[in-house]
N, C-alpha and C. Protein backbone atom coordinates (compact mmCIF):
# COMPACT_ATOMS: atom_id res chain seq x y z
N UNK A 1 0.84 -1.18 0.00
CA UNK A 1 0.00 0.00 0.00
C UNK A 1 0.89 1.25 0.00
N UNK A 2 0.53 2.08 -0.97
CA UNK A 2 1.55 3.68 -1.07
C UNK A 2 1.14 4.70 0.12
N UNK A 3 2.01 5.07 0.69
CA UNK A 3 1.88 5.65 1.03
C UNK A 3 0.77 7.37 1.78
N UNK A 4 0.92 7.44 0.50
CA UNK A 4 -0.23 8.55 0.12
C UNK A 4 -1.29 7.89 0.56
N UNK A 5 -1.71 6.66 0.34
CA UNK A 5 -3.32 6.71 1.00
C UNK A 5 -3.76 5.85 2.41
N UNK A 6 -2.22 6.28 2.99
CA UNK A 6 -2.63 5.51 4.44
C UNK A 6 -3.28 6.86 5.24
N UNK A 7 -4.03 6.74 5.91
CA UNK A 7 -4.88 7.79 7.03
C UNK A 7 -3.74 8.63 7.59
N UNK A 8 -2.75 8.40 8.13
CA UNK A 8 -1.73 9.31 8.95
C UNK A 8 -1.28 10.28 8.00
N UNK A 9 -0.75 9.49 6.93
CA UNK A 9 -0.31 10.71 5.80
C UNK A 9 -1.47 11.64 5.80
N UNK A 10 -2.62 11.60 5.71
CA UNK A 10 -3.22 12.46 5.04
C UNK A 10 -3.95 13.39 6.31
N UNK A 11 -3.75 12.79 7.36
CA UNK A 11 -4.14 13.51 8.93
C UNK A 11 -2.62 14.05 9.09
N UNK A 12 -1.52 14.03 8.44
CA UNK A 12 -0.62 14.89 8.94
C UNK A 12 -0.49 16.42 9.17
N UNK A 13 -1.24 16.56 7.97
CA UNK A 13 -1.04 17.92 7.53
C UNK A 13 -2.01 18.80 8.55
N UNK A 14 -2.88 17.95 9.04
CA UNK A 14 -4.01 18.56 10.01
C UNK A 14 -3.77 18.98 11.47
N UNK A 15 -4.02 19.76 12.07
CA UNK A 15 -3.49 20.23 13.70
C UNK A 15 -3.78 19.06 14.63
N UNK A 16 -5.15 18.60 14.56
CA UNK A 16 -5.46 17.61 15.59
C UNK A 16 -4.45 16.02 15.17
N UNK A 17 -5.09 15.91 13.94
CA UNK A 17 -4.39 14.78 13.52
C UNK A 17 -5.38 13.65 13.72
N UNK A 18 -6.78 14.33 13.76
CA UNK A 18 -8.48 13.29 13.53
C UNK A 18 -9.13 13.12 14.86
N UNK A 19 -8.65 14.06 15.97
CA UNK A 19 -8.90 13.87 16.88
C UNK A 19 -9.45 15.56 17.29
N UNK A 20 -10.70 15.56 18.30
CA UNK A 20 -11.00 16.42 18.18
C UNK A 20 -9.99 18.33 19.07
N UNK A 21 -10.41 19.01 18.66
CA UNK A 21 -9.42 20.00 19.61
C UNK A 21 -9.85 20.74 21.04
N UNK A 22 -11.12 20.32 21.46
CA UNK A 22 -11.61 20.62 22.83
C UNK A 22 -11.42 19.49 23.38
N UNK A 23 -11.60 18.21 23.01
CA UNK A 23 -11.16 16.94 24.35
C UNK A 23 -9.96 16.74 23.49
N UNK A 24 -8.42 16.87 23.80
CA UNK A 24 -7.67 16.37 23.61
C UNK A 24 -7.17 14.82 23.19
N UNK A 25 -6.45 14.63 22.37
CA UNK A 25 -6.17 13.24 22.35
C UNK A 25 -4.94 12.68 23.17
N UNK A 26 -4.91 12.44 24.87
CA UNK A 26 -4.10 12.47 25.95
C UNK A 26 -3.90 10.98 25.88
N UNK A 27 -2.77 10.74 26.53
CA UNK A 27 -2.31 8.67 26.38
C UNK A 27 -2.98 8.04 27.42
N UNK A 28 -3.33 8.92 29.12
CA UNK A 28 -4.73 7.86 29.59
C UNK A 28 -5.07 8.90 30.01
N UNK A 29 -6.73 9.24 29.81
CA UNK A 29 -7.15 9.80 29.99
C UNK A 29 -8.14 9.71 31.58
N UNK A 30 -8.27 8.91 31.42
CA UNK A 30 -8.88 8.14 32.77
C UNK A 30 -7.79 7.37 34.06
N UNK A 31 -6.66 7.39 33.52
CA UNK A 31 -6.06 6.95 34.21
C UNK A 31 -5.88 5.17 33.71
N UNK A 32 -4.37 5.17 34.63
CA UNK A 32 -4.05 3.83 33.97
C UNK A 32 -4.45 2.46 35.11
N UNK A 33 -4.73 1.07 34.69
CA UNK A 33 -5.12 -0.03 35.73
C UNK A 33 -6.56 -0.04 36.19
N UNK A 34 -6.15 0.38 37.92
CA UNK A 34 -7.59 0.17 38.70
C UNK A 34 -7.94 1.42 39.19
N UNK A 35 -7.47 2.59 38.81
CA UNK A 35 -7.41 3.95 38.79
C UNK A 35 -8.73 4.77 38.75
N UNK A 36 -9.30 5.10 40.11
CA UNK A 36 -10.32 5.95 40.08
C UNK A 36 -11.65 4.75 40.61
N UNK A 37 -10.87 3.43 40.84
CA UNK A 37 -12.19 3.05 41.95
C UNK A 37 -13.00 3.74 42.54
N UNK A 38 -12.72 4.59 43.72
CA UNK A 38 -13.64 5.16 44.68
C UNK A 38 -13.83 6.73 43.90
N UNK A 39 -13.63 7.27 43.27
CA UNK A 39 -13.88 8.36 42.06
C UNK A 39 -14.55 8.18 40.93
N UNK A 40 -13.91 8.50 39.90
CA UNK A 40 -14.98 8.88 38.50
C UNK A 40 -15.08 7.47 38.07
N UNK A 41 -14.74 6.27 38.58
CA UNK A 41 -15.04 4.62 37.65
C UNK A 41 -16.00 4.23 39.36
N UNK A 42 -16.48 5.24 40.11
CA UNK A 42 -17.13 4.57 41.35
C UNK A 42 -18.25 4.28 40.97
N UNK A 43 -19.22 4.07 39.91
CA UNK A 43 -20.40 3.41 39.50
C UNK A 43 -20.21 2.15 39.08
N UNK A 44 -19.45 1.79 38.17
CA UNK A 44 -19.06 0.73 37.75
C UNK A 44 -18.06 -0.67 38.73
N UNK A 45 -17.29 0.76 40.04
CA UNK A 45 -16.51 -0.54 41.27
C UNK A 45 -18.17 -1.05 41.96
N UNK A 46 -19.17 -0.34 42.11
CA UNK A 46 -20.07 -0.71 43.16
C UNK A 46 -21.12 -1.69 42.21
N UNK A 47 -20.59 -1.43 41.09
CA UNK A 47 -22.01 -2.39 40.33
C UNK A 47 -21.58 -3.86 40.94
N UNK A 48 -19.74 -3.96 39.72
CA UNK A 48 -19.68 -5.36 39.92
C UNK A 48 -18.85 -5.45 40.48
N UNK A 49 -18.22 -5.06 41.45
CA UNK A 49 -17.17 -5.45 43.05
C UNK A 49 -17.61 -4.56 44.04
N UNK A 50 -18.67 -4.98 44.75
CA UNK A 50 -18.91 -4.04 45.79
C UNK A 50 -18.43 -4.00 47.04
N UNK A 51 -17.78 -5.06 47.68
CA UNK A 51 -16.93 -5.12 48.60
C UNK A 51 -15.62 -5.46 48.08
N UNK A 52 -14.83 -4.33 47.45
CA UNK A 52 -13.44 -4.38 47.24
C UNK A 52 -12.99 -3.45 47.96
N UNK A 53 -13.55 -2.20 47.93
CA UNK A 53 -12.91 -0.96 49.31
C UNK A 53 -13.29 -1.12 50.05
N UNK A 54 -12.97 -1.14 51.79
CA UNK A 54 -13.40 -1.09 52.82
C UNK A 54 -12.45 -2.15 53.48
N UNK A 55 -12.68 -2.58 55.02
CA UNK A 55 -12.24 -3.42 55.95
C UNK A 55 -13.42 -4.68 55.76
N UNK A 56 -13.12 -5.69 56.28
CA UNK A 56 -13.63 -7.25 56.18
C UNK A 56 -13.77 -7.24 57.28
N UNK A 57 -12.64 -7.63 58.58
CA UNK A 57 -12.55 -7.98 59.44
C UNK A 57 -11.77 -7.19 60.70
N UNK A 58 -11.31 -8.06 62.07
CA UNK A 58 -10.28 -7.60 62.30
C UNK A 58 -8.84 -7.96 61.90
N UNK A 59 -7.94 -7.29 61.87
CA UNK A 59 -6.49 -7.89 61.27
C UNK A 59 -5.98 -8.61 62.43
N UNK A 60 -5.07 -9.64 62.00
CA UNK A 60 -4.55 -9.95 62.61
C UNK A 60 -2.67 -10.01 62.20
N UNK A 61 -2.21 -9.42 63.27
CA UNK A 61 -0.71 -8.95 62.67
C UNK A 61 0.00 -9.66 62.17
N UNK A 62 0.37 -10.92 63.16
CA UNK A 62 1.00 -12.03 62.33
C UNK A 62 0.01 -13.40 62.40
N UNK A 63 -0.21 -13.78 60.87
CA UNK A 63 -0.65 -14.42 60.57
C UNK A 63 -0.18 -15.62 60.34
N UNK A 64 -0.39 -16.98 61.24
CA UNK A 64 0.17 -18.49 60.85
C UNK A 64 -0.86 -18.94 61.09
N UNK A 65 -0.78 -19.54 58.99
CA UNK A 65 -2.00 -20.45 58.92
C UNK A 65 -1.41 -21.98 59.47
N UNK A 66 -0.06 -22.45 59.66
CA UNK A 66 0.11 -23.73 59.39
C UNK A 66 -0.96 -24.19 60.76
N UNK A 67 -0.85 -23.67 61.84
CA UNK A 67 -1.71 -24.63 62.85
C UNK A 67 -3.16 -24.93 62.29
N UNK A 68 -3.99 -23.97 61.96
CA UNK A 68 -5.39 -23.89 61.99
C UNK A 68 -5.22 -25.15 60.48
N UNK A 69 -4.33 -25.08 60.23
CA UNK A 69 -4.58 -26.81 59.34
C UNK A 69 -5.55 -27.42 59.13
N UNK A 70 -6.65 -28.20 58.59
CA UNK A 70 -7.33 -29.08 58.51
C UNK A 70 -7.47 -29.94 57.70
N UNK A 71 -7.23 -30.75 56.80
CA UNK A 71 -7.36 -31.06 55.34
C UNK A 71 -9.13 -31.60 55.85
N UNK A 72 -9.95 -31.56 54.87
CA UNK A 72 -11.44 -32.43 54.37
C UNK A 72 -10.81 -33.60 54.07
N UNK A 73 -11.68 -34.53 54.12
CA UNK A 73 -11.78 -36.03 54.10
C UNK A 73 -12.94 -36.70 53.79
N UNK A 74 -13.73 -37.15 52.88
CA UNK A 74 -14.83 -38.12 52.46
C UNK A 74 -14.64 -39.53 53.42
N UNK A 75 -16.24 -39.56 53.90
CA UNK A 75 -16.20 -40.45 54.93
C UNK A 75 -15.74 -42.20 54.14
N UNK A 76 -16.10 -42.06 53.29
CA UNK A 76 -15.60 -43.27 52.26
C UNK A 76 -14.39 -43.24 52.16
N UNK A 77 -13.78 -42.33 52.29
CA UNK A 77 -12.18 -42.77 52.09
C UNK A 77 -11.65 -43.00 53.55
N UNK A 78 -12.30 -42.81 54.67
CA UNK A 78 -11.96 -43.01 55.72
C UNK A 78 -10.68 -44.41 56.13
N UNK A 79 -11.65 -45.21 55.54
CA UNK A 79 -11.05 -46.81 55.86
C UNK A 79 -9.33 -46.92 55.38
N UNK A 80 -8.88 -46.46 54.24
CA UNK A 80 -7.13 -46.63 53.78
C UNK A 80 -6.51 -46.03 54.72
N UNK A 81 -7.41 -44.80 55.32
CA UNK A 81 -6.43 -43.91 56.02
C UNK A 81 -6.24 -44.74 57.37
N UNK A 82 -7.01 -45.88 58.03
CA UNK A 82 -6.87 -45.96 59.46
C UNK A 82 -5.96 -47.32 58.97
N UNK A 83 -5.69 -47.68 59.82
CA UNK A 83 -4.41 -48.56 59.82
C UNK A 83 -4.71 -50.14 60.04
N UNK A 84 -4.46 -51.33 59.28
CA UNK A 84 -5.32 -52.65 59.48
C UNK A 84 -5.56 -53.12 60.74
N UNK A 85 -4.63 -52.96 61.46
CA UNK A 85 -5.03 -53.27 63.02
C UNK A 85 -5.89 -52.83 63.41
N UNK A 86 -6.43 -51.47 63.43
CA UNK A 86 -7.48 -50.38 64.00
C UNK A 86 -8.77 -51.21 63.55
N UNK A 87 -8.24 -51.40 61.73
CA UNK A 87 -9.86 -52.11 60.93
C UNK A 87 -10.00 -53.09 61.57
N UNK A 88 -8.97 -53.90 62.05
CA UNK A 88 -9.85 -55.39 61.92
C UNK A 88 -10.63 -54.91 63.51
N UNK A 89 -9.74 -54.58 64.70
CA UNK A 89 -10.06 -54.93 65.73
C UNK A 89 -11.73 -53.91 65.75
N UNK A 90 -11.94 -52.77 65.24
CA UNK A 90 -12.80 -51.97 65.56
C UNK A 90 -13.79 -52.34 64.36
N UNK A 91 -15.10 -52.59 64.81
CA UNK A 91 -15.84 -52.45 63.61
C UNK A 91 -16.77 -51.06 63.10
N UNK A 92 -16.53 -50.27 64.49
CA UNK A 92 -17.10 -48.63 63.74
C UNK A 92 -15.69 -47.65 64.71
N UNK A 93 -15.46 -46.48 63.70
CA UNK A 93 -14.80 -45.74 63.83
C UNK A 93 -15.12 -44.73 64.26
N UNK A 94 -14.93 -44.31 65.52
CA UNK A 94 -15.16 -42.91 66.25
C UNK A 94 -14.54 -41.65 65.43
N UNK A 95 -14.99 -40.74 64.87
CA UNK A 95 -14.41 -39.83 64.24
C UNK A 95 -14.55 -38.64 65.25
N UNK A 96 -15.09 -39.08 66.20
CA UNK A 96 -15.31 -37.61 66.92
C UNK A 96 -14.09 -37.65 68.25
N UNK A 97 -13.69 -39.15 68.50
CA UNK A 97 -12.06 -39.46 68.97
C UNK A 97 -11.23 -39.06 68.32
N UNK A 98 -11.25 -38.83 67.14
CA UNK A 98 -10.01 -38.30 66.39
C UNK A 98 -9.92 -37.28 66.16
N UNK A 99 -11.21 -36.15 66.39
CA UNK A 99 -11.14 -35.12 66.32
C UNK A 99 -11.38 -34.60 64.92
N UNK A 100 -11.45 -35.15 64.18
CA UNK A 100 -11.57 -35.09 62.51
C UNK A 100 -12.76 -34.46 61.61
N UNK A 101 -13.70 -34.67 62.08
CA UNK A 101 -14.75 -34.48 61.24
C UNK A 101 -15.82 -33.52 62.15
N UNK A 102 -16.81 -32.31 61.60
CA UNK A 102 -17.56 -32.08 62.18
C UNK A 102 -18.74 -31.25 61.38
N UNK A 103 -19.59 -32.44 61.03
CA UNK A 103 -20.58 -32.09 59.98
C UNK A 103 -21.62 -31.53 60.31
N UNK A 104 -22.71 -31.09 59.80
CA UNK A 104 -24.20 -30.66 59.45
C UNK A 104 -25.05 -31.68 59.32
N UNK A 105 -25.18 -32.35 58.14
CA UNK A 105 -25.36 -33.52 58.20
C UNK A 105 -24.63 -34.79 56.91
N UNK A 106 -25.59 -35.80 57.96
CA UNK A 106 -24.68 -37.39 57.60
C UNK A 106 -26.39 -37.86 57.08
N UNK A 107 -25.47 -38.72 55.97
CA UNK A 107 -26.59 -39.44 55.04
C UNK A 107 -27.12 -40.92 56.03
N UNK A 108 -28.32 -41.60 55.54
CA UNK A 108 -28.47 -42.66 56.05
C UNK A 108 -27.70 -43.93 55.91
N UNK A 109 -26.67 -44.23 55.20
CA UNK A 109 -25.65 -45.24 55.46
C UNK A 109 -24.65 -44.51 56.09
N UNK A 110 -23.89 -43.32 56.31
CA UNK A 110 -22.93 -43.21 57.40
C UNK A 110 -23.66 -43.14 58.64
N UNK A 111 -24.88 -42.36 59.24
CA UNK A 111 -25.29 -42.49 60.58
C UNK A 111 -26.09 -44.18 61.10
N UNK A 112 -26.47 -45.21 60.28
CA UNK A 112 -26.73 -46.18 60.46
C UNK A 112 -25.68 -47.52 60.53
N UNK A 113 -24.41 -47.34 59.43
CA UNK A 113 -23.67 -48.49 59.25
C UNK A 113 -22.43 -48.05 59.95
N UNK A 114 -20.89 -47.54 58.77
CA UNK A 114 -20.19 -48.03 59.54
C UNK A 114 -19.38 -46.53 60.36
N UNK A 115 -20.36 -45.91 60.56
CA UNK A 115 -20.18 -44.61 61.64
C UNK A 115 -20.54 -44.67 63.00
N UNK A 116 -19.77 -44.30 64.16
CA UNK A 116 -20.75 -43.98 65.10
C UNK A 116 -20.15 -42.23 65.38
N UNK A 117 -21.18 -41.59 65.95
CA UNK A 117 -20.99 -40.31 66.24
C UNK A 117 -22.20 -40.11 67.21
């Protein structure tokens, strides 16, 4: 393609350059990123993130998650995890001895068969 009939050539010669001369053509005009959350983009933070400014909670200064640990566990997978001795000798497993589990609710084969709680 020549030259001559690309758009810039022919907006050169012009002051704006296709852009108008009361709103400027500025590189961000709004600002760059997440710029103007709680200002001129504050209709659009409260539509769809409405709890992104503000406090949650209280802080806590130093934070260690390793204790509060827990992993989840499916009561079906229970059985690999306990150890063959435990299986053979026990025929229901206290989960509330182990401290492990603490549900809402339990279906009718874990509160009838091989659960007690």
């Amino acid at each position: 393609m020549p030259s001559k009939l690309r758009k810039t050539q022919n907006l050169g010669s012009h002051v704006s350059h296709g852009h108008s001369h009361l709103s400027k053509h500025r590189k961000h005009p709004e600002g760059q990123g997440n710029a103007g959350g709680m200002y001129h983009h504050r209709i659009n933070s409260k539509k769809h993130h409405p709890r992104y400014f503000g406090k949650a909670s209280m802080r806590q200064y130093h934070l260690k998650r390793n204790p509060g640990f827990c992993p989840t566990i499916n009561h079906d997978k229970l059985w690999p995890v306990v150890s063959t001795q435990t299986w053979v000798n026990e025929l229901l497993l206290s989960l509330v001895w182990c401290d492990w589990v603490t549900a809402e609710f339990w279906g009718r084969e874990s509160s009838q068969g091989s659960l007690s709680l």
